[in-house]
C-alpha atoms as a PDB file:
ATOM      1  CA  UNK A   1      21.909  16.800  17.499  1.00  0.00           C
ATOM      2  CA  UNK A   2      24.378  17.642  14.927  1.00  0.00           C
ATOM      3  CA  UNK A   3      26.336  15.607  11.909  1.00  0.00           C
ATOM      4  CA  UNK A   4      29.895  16.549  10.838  1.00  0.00           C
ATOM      5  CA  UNK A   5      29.828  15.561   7.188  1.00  0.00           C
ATOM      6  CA  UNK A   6      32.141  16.788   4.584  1.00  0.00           C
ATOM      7  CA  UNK A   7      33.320  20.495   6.596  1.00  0.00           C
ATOM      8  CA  UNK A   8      29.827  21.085   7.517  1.00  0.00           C
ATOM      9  CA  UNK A   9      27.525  21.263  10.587  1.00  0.00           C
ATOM     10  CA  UNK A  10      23.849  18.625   9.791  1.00  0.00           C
ATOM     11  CA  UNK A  11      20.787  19.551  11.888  1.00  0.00           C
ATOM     12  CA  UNK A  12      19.366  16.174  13.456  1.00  0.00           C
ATOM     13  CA  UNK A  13      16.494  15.509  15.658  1.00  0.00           C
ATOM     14  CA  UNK A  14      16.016  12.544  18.333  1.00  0.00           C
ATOM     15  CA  UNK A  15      12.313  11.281  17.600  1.00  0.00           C
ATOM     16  CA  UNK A  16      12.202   7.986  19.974  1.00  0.00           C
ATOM     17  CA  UNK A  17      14.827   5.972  21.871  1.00  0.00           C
ATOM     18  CA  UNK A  18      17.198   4.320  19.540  1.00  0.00           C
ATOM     19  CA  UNK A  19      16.138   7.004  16.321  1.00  0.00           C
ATOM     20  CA  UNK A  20      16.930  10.193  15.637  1.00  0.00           C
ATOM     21  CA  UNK A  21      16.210  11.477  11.975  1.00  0.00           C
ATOM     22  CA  UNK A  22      17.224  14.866   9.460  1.00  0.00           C
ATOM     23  CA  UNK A  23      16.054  15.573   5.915  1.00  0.00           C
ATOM     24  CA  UNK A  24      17.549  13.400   2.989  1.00  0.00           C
ATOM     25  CA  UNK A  25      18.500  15.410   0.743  1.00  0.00           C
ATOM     26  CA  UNK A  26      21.352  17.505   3.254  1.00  0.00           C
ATOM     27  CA  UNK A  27      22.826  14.410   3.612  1.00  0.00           C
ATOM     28  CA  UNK A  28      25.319  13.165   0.536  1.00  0.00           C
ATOM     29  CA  UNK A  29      24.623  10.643  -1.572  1.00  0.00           C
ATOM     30  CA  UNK A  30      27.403   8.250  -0.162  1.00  0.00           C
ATOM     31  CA  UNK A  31      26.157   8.656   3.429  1.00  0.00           C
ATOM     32  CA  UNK A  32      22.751   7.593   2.595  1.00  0.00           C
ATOM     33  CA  UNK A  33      22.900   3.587   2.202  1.00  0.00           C
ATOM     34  CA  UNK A  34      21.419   1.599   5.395  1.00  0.00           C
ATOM     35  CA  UNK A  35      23.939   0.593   7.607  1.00  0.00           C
ATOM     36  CA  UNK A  36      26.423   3.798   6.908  1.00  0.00           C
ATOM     37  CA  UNK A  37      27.812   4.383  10.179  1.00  0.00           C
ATOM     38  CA  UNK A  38      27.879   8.356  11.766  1.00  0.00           C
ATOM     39  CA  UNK A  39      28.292  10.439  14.703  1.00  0.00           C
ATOM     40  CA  UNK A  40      26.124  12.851  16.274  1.00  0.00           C
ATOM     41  CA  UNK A  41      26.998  15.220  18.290  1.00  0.00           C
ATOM     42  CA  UNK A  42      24.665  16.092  21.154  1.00  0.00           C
ATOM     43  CA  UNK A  43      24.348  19.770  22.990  1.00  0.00           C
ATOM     44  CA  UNK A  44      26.135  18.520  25.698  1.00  0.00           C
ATOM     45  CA  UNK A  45      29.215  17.410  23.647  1.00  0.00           C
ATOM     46  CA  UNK A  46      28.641  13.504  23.622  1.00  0.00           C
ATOM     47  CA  UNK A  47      29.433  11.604  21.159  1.00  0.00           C
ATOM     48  CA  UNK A  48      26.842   8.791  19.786  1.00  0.00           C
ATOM     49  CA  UNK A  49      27.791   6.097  17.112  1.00  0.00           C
ATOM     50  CA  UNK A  50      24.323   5.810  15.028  1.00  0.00           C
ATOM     51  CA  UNK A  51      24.027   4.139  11.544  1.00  0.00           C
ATOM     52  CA  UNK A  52      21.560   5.129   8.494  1.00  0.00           C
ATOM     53  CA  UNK A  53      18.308   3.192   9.086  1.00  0.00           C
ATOM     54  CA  UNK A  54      16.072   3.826   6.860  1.00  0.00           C
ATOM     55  CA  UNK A  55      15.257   6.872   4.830  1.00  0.00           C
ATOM     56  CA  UNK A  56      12.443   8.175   2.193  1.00  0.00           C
ATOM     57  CA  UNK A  57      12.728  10.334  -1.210  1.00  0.00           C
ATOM     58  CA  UNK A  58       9.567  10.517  -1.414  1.00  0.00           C
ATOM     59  CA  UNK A  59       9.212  12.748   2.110  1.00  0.00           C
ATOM     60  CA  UNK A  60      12.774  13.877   1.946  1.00  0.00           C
ATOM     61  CA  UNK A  61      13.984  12.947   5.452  1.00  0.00           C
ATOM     62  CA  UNK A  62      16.559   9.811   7.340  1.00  0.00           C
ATOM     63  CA  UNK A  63      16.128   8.068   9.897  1.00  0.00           C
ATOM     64  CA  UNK A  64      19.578   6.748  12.188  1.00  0.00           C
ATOM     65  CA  UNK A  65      19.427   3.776  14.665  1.00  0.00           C
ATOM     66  CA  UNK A  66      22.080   4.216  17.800  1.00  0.00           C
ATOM     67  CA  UNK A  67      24.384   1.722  17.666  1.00  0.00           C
ATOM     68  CA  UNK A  68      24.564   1.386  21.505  1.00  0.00           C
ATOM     69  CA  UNK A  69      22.278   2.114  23.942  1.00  0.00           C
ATOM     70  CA  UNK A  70      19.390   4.628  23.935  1.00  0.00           C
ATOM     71  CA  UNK A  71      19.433   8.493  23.322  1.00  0.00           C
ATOM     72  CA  UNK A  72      19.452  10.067  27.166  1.00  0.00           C
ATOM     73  CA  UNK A  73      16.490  12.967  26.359  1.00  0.00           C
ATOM     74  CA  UNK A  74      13.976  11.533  23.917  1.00  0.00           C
ATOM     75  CA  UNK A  75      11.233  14.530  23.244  1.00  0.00           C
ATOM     76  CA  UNK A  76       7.274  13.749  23.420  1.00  0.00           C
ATOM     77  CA  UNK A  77       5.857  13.680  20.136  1.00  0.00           C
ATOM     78  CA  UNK A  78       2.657  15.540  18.870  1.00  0.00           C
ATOM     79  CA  UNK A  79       0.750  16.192  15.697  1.00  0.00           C
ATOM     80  CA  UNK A  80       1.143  19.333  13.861  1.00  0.00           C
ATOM     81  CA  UNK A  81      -2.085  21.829  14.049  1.00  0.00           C
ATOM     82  CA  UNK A  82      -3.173  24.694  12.333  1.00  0.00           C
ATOM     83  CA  UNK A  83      -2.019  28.253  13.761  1.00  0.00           C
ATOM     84  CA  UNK A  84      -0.012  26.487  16.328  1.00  0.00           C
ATOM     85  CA  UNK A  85       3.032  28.321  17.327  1.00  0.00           C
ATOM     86  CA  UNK A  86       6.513  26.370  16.532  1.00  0.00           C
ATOM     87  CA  UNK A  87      10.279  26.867  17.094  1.00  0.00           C
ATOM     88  CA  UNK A  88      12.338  25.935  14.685  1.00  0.00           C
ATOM     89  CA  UNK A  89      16.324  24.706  16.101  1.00  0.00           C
ATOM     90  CA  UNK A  90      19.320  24.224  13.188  1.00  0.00           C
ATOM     91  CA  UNK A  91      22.783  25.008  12.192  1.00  0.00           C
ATOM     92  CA  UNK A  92      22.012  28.049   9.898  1.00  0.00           C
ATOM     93  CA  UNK A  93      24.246  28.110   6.937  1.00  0.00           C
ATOM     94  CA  UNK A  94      26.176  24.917   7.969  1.00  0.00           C
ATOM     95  CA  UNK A  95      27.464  26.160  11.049  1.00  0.00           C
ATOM     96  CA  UNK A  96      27.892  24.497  13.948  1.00  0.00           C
ATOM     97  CA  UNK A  97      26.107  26.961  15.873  1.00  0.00           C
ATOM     98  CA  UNK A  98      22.751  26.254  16.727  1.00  0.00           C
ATOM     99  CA  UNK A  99      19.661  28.692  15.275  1.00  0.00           C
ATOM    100  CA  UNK A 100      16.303  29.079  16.780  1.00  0.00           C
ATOM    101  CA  UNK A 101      13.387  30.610  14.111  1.00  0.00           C
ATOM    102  CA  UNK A 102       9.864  30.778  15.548  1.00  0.00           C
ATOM    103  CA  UNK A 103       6.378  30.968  13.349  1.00  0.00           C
ATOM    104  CA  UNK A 104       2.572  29.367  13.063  1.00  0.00           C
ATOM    105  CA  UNK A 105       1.546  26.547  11.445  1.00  0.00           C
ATOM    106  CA  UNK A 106      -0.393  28.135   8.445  1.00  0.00           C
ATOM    107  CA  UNK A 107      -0.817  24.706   6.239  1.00  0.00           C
ATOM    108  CA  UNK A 108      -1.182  21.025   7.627  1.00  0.00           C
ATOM    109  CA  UNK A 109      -1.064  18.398   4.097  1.00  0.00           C
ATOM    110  CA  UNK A 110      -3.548  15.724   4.268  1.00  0.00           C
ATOM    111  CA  UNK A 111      -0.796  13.585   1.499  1.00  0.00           C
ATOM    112  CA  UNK A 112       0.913  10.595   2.500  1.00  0.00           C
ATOM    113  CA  UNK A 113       4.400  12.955   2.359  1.00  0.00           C
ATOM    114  CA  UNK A 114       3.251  14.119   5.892  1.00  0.00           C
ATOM    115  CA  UNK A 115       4.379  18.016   5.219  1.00  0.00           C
ATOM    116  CA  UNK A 116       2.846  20.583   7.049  1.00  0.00           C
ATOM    117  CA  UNK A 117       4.115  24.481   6.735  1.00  0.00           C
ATOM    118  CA  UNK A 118       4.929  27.352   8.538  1.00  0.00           C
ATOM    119  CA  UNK A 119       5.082  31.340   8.331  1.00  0.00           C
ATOM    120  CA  UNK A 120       9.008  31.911   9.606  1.00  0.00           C
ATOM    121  CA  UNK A 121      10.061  31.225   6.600  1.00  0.00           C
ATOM    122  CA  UNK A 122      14.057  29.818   7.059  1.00  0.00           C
ATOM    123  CA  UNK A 123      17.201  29.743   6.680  1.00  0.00           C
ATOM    124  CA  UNK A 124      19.907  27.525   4.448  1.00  0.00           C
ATOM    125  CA  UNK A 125      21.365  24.445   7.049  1.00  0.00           C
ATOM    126  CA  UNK A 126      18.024  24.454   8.895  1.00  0.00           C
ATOM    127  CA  UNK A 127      17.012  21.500   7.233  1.00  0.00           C
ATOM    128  CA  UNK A 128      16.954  18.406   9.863  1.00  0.00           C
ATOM    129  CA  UNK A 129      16.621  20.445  12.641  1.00  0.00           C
ATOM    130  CA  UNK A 130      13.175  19.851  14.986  1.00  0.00           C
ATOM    131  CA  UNK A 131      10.853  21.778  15.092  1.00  0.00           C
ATOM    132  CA  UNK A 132       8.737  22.209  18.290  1.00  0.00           C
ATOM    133  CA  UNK A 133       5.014  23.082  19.296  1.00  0.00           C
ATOM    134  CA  UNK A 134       5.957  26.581  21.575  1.00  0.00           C
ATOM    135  CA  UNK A 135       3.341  25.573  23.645  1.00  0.00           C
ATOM    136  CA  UNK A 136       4.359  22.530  25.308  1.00  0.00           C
ATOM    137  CA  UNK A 137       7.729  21.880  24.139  1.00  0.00           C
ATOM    138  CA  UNK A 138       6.482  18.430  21.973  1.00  0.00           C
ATOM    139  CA  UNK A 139       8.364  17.621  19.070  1.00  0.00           C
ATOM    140  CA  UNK A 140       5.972  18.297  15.811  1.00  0.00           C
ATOM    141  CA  UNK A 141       8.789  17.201  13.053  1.00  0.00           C
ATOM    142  CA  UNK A 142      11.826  18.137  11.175  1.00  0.00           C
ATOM    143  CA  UNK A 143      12.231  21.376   9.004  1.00  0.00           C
ATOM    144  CA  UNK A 144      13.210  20.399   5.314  1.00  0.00           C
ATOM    145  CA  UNK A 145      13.170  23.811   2.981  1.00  0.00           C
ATOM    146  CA  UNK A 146      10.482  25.511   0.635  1.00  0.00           C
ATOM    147  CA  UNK A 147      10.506  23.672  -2.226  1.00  0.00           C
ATOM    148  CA  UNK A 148      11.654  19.791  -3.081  1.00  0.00           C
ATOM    149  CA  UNK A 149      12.022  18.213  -6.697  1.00  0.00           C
ATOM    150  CA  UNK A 150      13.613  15.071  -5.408  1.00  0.00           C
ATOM    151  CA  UNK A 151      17.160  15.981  -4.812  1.00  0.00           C
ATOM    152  CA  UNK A 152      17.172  19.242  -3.087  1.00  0.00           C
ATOM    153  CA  UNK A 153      15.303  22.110  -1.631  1.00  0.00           C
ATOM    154  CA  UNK A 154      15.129  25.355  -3.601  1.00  0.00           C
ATOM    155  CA  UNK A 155      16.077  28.887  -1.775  1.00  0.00           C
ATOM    156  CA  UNK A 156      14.280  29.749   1.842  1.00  0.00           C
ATOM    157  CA  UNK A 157      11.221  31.661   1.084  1.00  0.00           C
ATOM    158  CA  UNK A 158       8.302  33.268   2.937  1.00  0.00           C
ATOM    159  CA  UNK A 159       7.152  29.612   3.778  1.00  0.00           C
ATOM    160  CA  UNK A 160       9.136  26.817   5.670  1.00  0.00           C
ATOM    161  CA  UNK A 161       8.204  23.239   4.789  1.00  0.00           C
ATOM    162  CA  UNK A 162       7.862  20.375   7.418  1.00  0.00           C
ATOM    163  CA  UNK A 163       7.773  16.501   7.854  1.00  0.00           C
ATOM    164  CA  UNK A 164       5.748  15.705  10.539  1.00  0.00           C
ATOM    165  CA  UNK A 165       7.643  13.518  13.115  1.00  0.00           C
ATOM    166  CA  UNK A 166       4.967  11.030  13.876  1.00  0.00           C
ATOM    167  CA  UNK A 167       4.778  10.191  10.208  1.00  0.00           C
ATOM    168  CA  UNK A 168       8.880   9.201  10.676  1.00  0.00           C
ATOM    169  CA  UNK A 169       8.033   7.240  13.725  1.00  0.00           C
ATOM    170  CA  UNK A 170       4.915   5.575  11.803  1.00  0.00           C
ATOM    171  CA  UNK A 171       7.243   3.922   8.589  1.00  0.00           C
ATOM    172  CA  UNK A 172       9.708   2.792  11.224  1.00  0.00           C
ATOM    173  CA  UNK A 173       6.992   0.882  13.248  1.00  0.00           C
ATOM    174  CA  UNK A 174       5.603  -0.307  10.005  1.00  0.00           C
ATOM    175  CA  UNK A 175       8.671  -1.519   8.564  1.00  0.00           C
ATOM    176  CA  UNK A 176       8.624  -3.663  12.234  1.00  0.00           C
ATOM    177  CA  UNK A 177      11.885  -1.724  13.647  1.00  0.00           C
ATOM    178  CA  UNK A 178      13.679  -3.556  10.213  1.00  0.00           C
ATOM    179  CA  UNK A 179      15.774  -1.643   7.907  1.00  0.00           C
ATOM    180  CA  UNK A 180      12.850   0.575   5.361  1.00  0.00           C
ATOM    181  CA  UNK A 181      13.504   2.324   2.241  1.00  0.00           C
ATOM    182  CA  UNK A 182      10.585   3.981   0.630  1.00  0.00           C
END
């Protein structure tokens, strides 16, 4: 999925059938309050009216409910695991263009953040964008940067930080489907 916002190309994910999600701090400020509407932009050119949900500082990521209906191709989720292999999908630099990166998990946190990291390394704009388990195709979480102090990732490094996806899914079930901010 992709977000036009401001000139620029957002990586988003679908993570269940009425939520897709992307990291926080991509998005600007005044497009982060619940009930902001948006459109995404799916691979097949669709357009899908979605509004901000809920969202987290704390784990850097946003979660958007679809206004109408329910997202057509909802991926299977799965846990993160150490030395799995992953690819990586978002619009590098901004662009609209979608990017694929592939690595291992080398790191999975045990923190109530829910990162877990990877060896590709990335790429500026990749933040958002799912990442997959290679092996199966499941949906493992979101890519978010290297480095977050709260308002935005420092530069791409060696290492490429990750939210895990069934962390998203477990604040929205625990907030009871209900607008969340954490």
């Amino acid at each position: 999925m992709l977000i036009e916002c401001d000139g620029r190309w957002i990586s988003a994910v679908v993570i269940a059938e009425s939520f897709a999600a992307s990291a926080l701090h991509c998005v600007p400020d005044s497009f982060r309050v619940n009930g902001t509407p948006m459109v995404f932009h799916d691979e097949q050119g669709e357009l899908h009216s979605v509004h901000v949900h809920g969202s987290s500082t704390i784990s850097d990521y946003i979660v958007y409910k679809k206004d109408d209906g329910l997202f057509k191709s909802v991926p299977e989720l799965t846990s993160p695991q150490l030395i799995d292999k992953y690819l990586v999908m978002g619009c590098a630099f901004g662009e609209k263009t979608m990017s694929v990166r592939c690595g291992r998990i080398s790191s999975v946190s045990t923190g109530y953040r829910g990162f877990f990291y990877g060896d590709s390394g990335g790429l500026p704009g990749f933040s958002g964008g799912g990442v997959f388990c290679a092996r199966n195709g499941f949906l493992m979480g979101i890519t978010r940067g290297s480095d977050y102090d709260g308002q935005e990732t420092k530069q791409y490094g060696d290492v490429l930080e990750m939210i895990s996806a069934p962390l998203i899914l477990s604040h929205i079930e625990f907030a009871k489907h209900e607008p969340f901010s954490v």
